[in-house]
Protein backbone atom coordinates (compact mmCIF):
# COMPACT_ATOMS: atom_id res chain seq x y z
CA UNK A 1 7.40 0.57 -39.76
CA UNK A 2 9.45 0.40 -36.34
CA UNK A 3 12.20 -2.58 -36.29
CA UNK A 4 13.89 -1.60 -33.24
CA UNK A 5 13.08 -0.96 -29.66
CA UNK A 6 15.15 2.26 -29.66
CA UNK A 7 12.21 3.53 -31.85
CA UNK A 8 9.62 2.96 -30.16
CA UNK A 9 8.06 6.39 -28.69
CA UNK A 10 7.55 5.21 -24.73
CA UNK A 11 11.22 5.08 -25.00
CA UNK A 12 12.22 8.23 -26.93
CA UNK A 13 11.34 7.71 -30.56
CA UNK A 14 9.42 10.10 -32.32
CA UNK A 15 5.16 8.65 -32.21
CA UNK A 16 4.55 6.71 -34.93
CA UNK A 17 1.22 9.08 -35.79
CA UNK A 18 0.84 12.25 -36.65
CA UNK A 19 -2.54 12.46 -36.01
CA UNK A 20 -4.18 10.75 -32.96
CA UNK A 21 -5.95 7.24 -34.46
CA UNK A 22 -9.02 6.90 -32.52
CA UNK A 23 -11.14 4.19 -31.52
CA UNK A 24 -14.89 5.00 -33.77
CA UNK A 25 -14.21 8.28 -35.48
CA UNK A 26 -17.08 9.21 -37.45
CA UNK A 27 -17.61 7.75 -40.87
CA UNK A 28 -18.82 10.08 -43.49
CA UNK A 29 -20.80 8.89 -46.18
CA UNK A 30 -21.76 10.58 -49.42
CA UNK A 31 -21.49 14.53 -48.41
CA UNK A 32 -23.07 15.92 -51.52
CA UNK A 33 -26.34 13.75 -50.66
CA UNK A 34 -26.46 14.36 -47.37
CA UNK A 35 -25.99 18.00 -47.94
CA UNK A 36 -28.89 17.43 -50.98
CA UNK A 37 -30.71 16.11 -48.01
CA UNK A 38 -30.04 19.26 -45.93
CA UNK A 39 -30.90 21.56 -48.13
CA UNK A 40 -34.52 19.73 -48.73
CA UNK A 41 -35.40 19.94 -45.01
CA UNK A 42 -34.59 23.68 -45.03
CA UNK A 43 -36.54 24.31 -48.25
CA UNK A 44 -39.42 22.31 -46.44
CA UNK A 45 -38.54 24.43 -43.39
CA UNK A 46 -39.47 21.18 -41.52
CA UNK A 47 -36.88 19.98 -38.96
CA UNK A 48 -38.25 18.06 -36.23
CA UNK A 49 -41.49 16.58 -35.02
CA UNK A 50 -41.89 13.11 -36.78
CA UNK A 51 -40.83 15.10 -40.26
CA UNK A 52 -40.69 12.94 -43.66
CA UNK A 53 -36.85 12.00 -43.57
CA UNK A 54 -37.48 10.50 -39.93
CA UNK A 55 -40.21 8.80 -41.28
CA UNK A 56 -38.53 7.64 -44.27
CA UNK A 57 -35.63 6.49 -41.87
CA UNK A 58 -37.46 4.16 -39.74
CA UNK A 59 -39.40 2.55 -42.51
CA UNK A 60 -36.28 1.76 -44.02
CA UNK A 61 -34.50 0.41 -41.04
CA UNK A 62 -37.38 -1.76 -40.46
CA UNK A 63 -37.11 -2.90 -43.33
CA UNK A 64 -33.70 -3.71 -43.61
CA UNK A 65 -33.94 -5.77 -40.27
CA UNK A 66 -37.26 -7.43 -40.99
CA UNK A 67 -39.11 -6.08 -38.01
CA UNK A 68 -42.61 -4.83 -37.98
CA UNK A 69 -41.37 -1.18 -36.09
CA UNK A 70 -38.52 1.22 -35.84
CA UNK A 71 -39.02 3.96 -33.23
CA UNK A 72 -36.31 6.68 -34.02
CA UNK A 73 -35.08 8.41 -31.10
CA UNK A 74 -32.98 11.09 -29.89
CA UNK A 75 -30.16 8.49 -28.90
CA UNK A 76 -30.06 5.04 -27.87
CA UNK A 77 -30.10 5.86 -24.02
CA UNK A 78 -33.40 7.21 -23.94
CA UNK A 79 -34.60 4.85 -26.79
CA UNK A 80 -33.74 2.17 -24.04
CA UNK A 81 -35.61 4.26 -21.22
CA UNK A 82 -38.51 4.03 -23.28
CA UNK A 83 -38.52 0.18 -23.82
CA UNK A 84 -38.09 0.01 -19.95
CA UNK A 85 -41.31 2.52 -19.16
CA UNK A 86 -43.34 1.21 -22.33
CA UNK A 87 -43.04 -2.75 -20.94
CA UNK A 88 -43.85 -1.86 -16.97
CA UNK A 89 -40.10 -2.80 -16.01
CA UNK A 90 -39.89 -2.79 -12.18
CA UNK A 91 -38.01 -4.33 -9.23
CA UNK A 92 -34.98 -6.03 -10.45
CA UNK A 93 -33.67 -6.25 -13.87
CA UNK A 94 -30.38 -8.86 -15.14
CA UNK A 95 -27.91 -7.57 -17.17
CA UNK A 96 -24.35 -7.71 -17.41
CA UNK A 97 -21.55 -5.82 -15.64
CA UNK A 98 -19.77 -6.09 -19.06
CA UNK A 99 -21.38 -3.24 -21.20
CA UNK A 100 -21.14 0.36 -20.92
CA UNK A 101 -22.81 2.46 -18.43
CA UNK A 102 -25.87 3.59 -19.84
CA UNK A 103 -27.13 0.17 -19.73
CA UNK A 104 -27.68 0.18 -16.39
CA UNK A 105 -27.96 3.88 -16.02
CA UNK A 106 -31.10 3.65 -17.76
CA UNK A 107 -32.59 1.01 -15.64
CA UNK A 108 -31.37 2.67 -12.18
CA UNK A 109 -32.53 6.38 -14.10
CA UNK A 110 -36.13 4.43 -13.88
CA UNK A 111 -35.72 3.52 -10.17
CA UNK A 112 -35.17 -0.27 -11.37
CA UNK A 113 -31.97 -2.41 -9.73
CA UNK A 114 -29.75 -3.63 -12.16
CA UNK A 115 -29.05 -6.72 -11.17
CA UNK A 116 -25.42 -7.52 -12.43
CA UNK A 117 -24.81 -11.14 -13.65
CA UNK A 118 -21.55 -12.64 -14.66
CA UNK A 119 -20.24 -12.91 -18.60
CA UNK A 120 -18.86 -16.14 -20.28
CA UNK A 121 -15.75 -14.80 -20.81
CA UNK A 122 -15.69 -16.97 -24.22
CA UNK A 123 -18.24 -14.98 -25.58
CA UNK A 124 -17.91 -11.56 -23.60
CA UNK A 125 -21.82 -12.09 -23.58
CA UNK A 126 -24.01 -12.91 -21.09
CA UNK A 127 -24.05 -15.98 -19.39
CA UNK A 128 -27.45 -17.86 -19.27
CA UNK A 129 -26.61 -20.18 -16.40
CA UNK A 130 -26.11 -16.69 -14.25
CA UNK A 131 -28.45 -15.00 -15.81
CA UNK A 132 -31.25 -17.46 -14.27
CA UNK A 133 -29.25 -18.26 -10.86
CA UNK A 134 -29.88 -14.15 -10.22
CA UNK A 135 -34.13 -14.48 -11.36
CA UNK A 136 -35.70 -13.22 -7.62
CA UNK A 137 -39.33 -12.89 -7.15
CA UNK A 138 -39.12 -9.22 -7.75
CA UNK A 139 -37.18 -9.79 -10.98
CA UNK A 140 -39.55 -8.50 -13.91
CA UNK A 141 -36.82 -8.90 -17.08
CA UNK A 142 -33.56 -10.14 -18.77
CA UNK A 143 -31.33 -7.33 -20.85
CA UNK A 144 -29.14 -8.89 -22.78
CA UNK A 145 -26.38 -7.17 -24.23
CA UNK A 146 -24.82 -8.07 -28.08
CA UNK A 147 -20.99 -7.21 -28.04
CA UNK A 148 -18.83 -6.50 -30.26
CA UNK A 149 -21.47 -7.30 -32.39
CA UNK A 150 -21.54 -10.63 -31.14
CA UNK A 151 -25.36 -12.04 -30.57
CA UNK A 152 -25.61 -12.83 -26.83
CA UNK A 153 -26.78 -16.52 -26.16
CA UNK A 154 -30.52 -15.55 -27.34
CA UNK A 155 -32.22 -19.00 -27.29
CA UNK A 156 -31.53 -20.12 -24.04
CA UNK A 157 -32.14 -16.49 -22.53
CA UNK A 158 -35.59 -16.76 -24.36
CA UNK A 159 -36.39 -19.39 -22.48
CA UNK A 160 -35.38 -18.36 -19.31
CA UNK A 161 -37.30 -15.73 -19.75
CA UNK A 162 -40.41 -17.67 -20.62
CA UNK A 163 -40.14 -20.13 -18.08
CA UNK A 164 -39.95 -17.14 -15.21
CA UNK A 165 -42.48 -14.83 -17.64
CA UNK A 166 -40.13 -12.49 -17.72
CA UNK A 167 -39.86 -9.49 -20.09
CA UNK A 168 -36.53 -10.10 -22.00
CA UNK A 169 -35.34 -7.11 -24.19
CA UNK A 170 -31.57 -6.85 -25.96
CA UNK A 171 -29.35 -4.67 -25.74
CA UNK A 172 -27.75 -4.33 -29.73
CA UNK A 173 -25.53 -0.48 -29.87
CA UNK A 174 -23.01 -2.82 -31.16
CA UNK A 175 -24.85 -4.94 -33.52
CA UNK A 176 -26.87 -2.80 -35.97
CA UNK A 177 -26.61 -5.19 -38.96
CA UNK A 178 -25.61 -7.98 -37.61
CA UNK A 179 -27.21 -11.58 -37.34
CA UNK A 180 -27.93 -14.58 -35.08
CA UNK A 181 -28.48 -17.98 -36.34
CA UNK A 182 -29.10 -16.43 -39.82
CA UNK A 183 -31.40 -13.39 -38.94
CA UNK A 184 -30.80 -9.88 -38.51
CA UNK A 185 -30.84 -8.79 -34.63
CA UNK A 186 -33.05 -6.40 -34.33
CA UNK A 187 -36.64 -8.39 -33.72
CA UNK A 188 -35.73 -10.87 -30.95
CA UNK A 189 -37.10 -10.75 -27.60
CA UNK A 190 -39.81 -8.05 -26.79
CA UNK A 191 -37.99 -5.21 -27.94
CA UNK A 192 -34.30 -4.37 -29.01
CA UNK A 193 -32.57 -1.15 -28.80
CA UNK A 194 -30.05 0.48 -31.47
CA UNK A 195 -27.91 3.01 -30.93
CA UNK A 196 -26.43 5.54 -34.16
CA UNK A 197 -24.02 7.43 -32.11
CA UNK A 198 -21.43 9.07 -33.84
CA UNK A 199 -18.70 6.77 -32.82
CA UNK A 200 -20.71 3.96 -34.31
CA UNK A 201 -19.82 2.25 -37.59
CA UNK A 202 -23.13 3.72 -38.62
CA UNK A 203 -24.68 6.36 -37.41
CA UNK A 204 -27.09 9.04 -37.63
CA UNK A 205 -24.29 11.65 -35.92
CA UNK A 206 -26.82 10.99 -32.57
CA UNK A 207 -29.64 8.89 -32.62
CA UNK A 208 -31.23 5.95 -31.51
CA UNK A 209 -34.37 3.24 -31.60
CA UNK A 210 -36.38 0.78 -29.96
CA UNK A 211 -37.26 -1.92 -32.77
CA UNK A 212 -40.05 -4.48 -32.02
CA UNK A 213 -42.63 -6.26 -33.29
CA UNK A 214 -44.94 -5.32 -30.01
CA UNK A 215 -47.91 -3.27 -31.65
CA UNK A 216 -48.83 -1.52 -28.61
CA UNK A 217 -44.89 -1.52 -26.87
CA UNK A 218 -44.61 0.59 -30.56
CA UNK A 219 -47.61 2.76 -29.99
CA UNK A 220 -46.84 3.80 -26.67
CA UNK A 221 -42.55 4.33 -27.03
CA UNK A 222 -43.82 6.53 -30.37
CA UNK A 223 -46.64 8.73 -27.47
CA UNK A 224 -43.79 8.90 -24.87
CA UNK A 225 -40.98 10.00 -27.71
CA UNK A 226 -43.46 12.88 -27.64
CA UNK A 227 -44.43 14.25 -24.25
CA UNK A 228 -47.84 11.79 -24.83
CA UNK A 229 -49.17 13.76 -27.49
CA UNK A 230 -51.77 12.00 -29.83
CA UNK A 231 -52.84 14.82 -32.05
CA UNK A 232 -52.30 18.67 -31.79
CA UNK A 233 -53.50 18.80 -28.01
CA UNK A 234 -54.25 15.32 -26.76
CA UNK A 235 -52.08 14.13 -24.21
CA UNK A 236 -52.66 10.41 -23.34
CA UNK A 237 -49.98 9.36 -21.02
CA UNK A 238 -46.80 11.05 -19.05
CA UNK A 239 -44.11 11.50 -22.09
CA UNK A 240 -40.37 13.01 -22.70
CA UNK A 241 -38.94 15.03 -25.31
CA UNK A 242 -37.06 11.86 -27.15
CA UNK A 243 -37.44 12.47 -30.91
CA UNK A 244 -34.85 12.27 -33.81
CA UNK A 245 -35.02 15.34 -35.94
CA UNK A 246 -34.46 15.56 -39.53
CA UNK A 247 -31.05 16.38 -39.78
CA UNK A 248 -30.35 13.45 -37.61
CA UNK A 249 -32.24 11.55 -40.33
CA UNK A 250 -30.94 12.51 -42.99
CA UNK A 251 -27.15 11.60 -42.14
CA UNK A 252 -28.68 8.29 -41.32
CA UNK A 253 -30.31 8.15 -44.76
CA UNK A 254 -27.66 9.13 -46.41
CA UNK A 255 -24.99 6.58 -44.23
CA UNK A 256 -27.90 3.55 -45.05
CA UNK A 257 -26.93 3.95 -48.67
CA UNK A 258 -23.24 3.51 -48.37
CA UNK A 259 -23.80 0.61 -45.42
CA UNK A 260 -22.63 -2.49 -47.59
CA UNK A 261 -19.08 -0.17 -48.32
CA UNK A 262 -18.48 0.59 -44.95
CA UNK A 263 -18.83 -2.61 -43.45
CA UNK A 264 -16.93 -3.83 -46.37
CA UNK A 265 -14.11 -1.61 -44.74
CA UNK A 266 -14.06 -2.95 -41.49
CA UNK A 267 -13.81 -6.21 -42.59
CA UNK A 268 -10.82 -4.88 -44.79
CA UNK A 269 -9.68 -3.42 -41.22
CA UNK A 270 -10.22 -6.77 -39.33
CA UNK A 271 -8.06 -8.50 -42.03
CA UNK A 272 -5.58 -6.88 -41.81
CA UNK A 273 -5.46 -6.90 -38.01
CA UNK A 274 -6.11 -10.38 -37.44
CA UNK A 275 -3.18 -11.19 -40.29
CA UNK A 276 -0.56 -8.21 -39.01
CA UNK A 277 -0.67 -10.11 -35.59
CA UNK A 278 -1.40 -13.80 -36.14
CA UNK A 279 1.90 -14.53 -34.65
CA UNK A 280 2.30 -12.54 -31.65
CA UNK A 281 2.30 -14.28 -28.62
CA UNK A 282 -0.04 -13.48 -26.10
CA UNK A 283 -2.45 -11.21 -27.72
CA UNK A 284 -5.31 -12.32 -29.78
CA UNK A 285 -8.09 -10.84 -31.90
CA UNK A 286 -11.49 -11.20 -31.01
CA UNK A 287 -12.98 -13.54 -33.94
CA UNK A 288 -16.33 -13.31 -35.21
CA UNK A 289 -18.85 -16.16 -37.08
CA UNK A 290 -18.60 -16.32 -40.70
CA UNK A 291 -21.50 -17.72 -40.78
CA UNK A 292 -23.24 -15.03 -39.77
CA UNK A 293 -23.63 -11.33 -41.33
CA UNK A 294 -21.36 -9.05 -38.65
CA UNK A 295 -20.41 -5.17 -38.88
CA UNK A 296 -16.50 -5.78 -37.95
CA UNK A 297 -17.47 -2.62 -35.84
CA UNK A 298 -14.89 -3.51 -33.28
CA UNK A 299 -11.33 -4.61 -33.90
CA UNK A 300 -10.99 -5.90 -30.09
CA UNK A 301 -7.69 -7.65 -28.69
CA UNK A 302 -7.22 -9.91 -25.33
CA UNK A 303 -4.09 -9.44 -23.94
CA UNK A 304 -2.98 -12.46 -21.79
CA UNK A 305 0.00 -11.06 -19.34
CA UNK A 306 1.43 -14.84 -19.05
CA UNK A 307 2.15 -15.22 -22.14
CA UNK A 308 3.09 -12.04 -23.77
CA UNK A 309 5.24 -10.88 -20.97
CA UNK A 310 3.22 -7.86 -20.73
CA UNK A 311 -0.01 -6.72 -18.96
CA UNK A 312 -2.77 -4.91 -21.27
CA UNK A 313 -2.63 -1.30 -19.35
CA UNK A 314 1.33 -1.66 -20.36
CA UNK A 315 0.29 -2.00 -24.22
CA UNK A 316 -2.09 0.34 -23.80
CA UNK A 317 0.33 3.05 -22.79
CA UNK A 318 3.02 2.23 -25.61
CA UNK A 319 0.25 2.93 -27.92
CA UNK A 320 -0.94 5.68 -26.84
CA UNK A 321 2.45 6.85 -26.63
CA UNK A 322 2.67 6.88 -30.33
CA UNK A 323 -0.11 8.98 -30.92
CA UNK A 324 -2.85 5.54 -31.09
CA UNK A 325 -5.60 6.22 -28.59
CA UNK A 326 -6.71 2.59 -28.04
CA UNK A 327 -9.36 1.64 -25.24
CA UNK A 328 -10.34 -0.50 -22.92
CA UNK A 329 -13.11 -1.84 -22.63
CA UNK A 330 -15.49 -2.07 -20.32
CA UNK A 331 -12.60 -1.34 -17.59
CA UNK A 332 -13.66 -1.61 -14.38
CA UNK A 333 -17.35 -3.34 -15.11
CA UNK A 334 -19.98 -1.27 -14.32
CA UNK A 335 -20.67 -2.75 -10.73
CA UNK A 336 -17.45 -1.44 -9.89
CA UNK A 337 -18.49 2.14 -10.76
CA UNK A 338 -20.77 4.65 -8.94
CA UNK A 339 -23.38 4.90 -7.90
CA UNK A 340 -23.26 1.03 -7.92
CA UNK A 341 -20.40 0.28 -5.99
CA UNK A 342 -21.93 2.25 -3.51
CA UNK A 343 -25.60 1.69 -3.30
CA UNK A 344 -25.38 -2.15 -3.88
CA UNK A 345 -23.12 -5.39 -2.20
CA UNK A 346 -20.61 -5.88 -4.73
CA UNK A 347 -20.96 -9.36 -6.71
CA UNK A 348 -18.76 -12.02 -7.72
CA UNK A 349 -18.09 -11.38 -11.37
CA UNK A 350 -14.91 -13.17 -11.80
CA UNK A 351 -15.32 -13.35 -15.77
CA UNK A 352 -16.31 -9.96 -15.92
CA UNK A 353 -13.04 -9.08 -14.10
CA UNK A 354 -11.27 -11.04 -15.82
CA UNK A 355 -11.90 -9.90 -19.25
CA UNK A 356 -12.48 -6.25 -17.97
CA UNK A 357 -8.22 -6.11 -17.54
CA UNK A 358 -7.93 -8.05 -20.78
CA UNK A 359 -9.13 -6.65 -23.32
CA UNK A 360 -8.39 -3.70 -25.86
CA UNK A 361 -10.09 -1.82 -28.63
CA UNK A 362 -8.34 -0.43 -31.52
CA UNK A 363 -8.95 1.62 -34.05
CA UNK A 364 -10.65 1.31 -37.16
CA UNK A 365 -13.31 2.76 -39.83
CA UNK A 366 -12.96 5.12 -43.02
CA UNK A 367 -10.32 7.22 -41.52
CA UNK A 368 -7.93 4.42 -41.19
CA UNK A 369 -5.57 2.87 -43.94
CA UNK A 370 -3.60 -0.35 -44.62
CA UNK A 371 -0.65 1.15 -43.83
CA UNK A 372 -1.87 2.58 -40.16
CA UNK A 373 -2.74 -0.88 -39.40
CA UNK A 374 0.61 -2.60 -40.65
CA UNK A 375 2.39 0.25 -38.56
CA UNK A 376 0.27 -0.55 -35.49
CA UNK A 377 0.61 -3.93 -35.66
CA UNK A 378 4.58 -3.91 -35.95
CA UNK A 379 4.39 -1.49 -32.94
CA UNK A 380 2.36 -4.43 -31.00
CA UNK A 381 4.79 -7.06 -31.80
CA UNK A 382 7.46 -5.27 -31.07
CA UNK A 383 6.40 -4.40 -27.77
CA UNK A 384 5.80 -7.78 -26.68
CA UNK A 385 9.24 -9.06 -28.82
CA UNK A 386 10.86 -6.28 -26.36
CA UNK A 387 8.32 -7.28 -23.45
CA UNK A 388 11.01 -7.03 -20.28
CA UNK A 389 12.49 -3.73 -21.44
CA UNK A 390 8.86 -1.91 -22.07
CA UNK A 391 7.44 -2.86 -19.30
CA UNK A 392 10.27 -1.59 -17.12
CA UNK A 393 9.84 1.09 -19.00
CA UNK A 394 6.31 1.52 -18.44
CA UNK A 395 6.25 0.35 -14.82
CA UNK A 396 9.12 3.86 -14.45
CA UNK A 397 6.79 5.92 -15.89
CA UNK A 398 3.74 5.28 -13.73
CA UNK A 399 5.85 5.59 -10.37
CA UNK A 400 7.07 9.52 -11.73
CA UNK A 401 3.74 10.10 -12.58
CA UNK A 402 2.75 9.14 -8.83
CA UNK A 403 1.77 5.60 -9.91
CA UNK A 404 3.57 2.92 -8.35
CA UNK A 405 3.34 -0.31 -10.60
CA UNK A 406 1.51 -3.15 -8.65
């Protein structure tokens, strides 16, 4: 643990890490049954194309979310692509500048205008009062986005959405798992998307799905997965190549088993966070319901400059410096980046904005101890104990490296 400011490595002292902490390295579950798992598929010599474990995979997430279908996909991108086609999206769609890219990549992907909307910067979610200000006649839907694992504001989006008859679909990478108002997200709105990226909590290495309780929104996502095939050479409709295969299954199989452990982790993670910097001024842990089930995918801090002396980039770099590859996210907003910035007027989003320079991820997961976190969060305090000295320190830095501090 560092007790000086001599120590600390963005002024000379040796990084506190070894090896680089990251923000959502891959958690492993049981290796012997996935590799059990493996070694069925190759004995089957079945891989891909709607095999048993992908079969077996979305039954069981369906399942586990209480949702009537669970269309497995190659990742969650294109398992939001196919939501979009599968519903008619067109014209203008609301979402949030506050989410990463491929939210609205997949909309503008589909010639479709995201239509950016500001955040309540309480809940990092979007807000519904903006939400409806934005409705135009050529808006067909709402995507809401759940972060952090956080449930967006879904009742009153629901009935925005009604009252304009507007499609309304959610957005839940972050939230596989987690509940709102007592119910497992995954079977609100017309259609919700997951994502099992590798950098998620859980994950099927890549992966994705669209889970609904649509019958036909089901039927035709599960024809376009598959170019439009219906049988062995019956194509009913235009289609993609958007399918899970069985490896892909399998890990996810195998990391559904251990799902109650790892999420028991996280929580160990976010305890020890949220208790390591309870008294440090200025920065504060995101906080999550307890009434409601949550992944404690995300150990996320907001960094308020007034108060701890320093800004969030300036934490950021005395992390990194010792070897802890924090992020921040979702620096700038996504109608600040191309092609958006370019193609479209560039809206007021003050809470985006403002939370978009507040806010840091750290890590957390399997590969993470006790320890790492009680080190990390003595670096943090010191750092903002020290806050004059760093960020002089930081502020020289940037202007050698061709940076000049604001």
């Amino acid at each position: 643990m560092k007790t000086t400011l001599a120590e600390l490595a963005i002024l000379g002292g040796p990084p506190a890490f070894v090896e680089p902490l990251h923000v959502g390295r891959p958690n492993i579950g049981d290796r012997t049954r996935f590799l059990e798992r493996v070694g069925e598929m190759l004995d089957r010599r079945w891989l891909t194309n709607d095999g048993p474990f992908v079969k077996e995979f979305e039954g069981r997430v369906a399942a586990l979310l209480g949702v009537r279908h669970c269309v497995a996909t190659c990742n969650g991108t294109l398992a939001l692509e196919l939501a979009i086609r599968g519903l008619g999206l067109r014209g203008e769609v609301i979402v949030p500048s506050f989410t990463f890219v491929a939210t609205a990549h997949a909309l503008q992907w589909h010639g479709i205008r995201p239509v950016f909307a500001d955040v309540d910067p309480r809940t990092h979610t979007l807000d519904p009062e903006q939400a409806e200000r934005a409705v135009t006649p050529q808006t067909s839907a709402i995507l809401g986005v759940h972060v952090w694992g956080r449930p967006c504001a879904v009742d009153a989006l629901t009935a925005i959405a009604k009252a304009h008859r507007l499609r309304l679909v959610f957005d839940s990478a972050h939230a596989f798992a987690c509940s709102y108002q007592g119910t497992l997200l995954g079977r609100f709105g017309d259609a919700e998307i997951l994502s099992f990226h590798a950098t998620k909590f859980f994950h099927t290495v890549e992966g994705g799905a669209v889970v609904t309780n649509d019958e036909d929104l089901a039927q035709r996502a599960r024809l376009m997965r598959n170019f439009g095939f219906a049988g062995y050479d019956t194509v009913l409709t235009l289609g993609i190549n958007g399918k899970m295969n069985e490896m892909c299954a399998a890990m996810g199989l195998t990391n559904l088993e251990q799902l109650d452990d790892i999420i028991s982790t996280n929580l160990r993670n976010y305890t020890h966070y949220r208790r390591g910097l309870a008294n440090v001024p200025g920065v504060s842990l995101v906080t999550y319901d307890p009434r409601e089930r949550c992944n404690y995918q995300y150990i996320v801090l907001e960094v308020d400059e007034g108060r701890a002396g320093l800004e969030r980039d300036d934490l950021l770099e005395v992390l990194r410096a010792e070897n802890v590859l924090a992020r921040r996210y979702f620096y700038p907003g996504v109608h600040r980046m191309e092609p958006y910035r370019t193609l479209y007027p560039q809206p007021a989003l003050p809470g985006t904005q403002w939370l978009a320079a507040r806010v840091l991820s750290l890590p957390t997961g399997a590969s993470i101890s006790p320890d790492d976190i009680n080190a990390l969060c003595g670096i943090i305090a010191l750092a903002v104990t020290h806050a004059a000295e760093v960020r002089a320190t930081v502020q020289r830095r940037r202007t050698a490296m061709g940076h000049p501090a604001d």
